[in-house]
N, C-alpha and C. Protein backbone atom coordinates (compact mmCIF):
# COMPACT_ATOMS: atom_id res chain seq x y z
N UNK A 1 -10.80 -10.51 -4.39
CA UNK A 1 -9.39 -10.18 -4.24
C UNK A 1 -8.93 -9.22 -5.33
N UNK A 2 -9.70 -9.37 -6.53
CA UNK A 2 -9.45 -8.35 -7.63
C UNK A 2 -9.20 -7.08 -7.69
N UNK A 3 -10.13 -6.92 -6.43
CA UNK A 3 -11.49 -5.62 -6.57
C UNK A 3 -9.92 -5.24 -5.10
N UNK A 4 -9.73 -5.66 -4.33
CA UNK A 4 -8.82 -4.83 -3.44
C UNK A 4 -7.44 -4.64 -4.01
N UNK A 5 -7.12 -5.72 -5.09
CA UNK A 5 -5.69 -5.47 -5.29
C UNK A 5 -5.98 -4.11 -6.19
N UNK A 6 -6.99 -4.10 -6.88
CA UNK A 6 -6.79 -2.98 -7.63
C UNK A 6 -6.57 -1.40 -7.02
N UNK A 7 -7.92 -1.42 -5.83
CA UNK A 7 -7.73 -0.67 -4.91
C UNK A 7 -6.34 -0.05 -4.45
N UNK A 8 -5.48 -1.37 -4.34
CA UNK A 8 -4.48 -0.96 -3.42
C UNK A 8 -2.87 -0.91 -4.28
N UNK A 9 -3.39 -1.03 -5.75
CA UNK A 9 -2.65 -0.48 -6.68
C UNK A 9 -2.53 1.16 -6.82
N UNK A 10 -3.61 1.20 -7.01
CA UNK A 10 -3.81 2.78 -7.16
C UNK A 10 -3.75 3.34 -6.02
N UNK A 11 -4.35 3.55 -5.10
CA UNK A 11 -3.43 3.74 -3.52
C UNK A 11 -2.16 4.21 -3.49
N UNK A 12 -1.38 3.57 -3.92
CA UNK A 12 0.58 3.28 -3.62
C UNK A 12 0.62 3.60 -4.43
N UNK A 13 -0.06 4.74 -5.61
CA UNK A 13 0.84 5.67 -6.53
C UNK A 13 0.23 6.86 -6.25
N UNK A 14 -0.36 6.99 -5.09
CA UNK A 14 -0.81 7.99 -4.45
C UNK A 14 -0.48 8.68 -3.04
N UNK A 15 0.84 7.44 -2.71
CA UNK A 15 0.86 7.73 -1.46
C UNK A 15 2.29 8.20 -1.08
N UNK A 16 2.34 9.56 -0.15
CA UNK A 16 3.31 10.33 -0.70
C UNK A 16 4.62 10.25 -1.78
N UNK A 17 3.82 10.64 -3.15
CA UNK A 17 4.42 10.59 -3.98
C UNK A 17 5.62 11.39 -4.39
N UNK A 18 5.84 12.48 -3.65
CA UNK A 18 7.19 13.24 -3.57
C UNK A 18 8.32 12.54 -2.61
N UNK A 19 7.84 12.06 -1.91
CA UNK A 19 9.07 10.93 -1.21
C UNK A 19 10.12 10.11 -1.73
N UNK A 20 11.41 10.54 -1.41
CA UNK A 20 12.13 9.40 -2.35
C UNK A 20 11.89 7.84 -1.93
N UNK A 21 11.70 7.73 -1.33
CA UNK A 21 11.32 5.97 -0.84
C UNK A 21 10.31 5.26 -1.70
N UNK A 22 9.46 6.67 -1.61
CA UNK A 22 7.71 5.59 -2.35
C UNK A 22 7.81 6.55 -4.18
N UNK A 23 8.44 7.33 -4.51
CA UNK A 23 8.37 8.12 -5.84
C UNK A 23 8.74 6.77 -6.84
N UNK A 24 9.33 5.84 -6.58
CA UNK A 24 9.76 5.19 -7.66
C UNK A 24 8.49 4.08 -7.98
N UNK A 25 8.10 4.02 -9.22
CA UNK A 25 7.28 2.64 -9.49
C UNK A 25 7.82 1.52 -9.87
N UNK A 26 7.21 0.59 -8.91
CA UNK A 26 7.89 -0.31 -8.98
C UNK A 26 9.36 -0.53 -7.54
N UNK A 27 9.72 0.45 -7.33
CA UNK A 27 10.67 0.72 -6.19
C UNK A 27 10.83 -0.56 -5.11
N UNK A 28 11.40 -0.37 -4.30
CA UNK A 28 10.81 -0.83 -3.24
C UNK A 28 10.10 -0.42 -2.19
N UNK A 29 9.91 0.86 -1.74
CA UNK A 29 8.79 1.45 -1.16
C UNK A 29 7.47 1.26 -1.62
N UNK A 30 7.72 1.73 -3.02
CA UNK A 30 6.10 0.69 -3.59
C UNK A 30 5.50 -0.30 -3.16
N UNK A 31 6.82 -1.68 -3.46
CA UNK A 31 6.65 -2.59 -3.38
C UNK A 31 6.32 -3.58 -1.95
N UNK A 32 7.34 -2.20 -1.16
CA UNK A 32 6.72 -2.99 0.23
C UNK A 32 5.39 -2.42 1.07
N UNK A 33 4.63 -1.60 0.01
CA UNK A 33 3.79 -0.88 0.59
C UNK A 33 2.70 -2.15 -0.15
N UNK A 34 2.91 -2.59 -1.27
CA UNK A 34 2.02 -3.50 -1.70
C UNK A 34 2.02 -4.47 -1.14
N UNK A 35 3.12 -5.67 -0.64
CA UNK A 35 3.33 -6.49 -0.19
C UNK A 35 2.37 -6.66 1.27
N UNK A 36 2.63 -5.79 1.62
CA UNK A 36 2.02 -5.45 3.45
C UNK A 36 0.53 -5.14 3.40
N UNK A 37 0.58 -4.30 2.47
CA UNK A 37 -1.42 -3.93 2.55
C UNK A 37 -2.00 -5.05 2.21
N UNK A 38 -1.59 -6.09 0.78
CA UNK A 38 -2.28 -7.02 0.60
C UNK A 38 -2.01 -8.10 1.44
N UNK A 39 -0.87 -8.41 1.95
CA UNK A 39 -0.50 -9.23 3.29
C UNK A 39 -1.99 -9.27 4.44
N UNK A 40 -2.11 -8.11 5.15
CA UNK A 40 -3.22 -7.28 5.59
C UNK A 40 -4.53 -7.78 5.10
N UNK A 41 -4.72 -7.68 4.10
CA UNK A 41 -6.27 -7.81 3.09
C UNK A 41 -6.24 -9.49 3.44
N UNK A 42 -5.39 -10.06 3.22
CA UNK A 42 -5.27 -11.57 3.38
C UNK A 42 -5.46 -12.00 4.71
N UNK A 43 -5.08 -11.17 5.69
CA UNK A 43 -4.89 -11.50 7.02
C UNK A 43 -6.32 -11.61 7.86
N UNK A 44 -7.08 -10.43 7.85
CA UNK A 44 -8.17 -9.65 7.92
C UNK A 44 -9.28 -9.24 6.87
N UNK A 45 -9.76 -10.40 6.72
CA UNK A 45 -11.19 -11.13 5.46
C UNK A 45 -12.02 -9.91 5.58
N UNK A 46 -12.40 -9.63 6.96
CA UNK A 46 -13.56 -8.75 7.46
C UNK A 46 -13.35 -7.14 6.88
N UNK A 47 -12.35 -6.81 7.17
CA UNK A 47 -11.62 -5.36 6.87
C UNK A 47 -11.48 -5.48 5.36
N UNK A 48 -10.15 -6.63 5.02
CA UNK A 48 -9.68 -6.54 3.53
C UNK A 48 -9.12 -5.66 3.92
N UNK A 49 -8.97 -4.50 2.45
CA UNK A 49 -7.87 -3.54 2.45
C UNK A 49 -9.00 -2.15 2.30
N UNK A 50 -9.09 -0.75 3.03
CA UNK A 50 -9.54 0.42 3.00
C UNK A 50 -8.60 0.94 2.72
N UNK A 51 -9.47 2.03 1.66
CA UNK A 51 -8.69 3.06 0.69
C UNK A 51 -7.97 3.86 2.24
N UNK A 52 -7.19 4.26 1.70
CA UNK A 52 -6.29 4.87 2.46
C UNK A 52 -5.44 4.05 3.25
N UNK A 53 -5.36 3.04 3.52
CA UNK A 53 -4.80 2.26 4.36
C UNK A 53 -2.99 2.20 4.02
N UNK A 54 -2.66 2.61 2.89
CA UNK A 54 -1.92 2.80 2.59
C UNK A 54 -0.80 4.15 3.07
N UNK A 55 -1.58 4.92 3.73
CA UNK A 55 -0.44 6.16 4.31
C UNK A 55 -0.28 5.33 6.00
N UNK A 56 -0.79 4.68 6.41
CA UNK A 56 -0.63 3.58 7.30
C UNK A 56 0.29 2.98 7.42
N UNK A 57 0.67 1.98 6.23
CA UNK A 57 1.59 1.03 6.14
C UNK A 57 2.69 1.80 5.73
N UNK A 58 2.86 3.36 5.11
CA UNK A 58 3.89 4.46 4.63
C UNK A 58 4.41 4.72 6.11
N UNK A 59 3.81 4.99 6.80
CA UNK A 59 4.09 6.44 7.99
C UNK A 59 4.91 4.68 9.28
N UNK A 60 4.34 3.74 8.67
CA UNK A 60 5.18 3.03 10.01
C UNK A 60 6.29 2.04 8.83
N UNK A 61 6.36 1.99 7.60
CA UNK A 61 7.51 1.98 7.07
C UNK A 61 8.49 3.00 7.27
N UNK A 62 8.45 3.72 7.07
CA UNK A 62 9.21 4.71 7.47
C UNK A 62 10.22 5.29 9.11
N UNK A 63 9.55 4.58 9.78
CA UNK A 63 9.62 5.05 11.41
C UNK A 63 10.83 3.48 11.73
């Protein structure tokens, strides 16, 4: 679980970072981008969390 949260730390300060929604650390775009991917990783043992999975959980936050 270490090894993905870290993953999916660094992820979500990568993921469109000019956006006002996700630019803030700590934000709540951050935060609900973290909440949901690791939600996800928890949900789905087999998968866990893939790098990138994060413009995923961005592009349908957003919508």
């Amino acid at each position: 679980e270490n090894t993905c949260e870290s993953v999916i730390l660094r992820d979500i300060n990568r993921t469109f970072p000019a956006h006002d929604f996700f630019k803030e650390t700590g934000g709540l775009g951050q935060d609900s981008l973290y909440r949901i991917s690791k939600a996800y990783a928890a949900f789905d043992e087999e998968v866990g969390y893939c790098q990138g999975l994060s413009f995923l959980v961005a592009s349908l936050l957003l919508h």
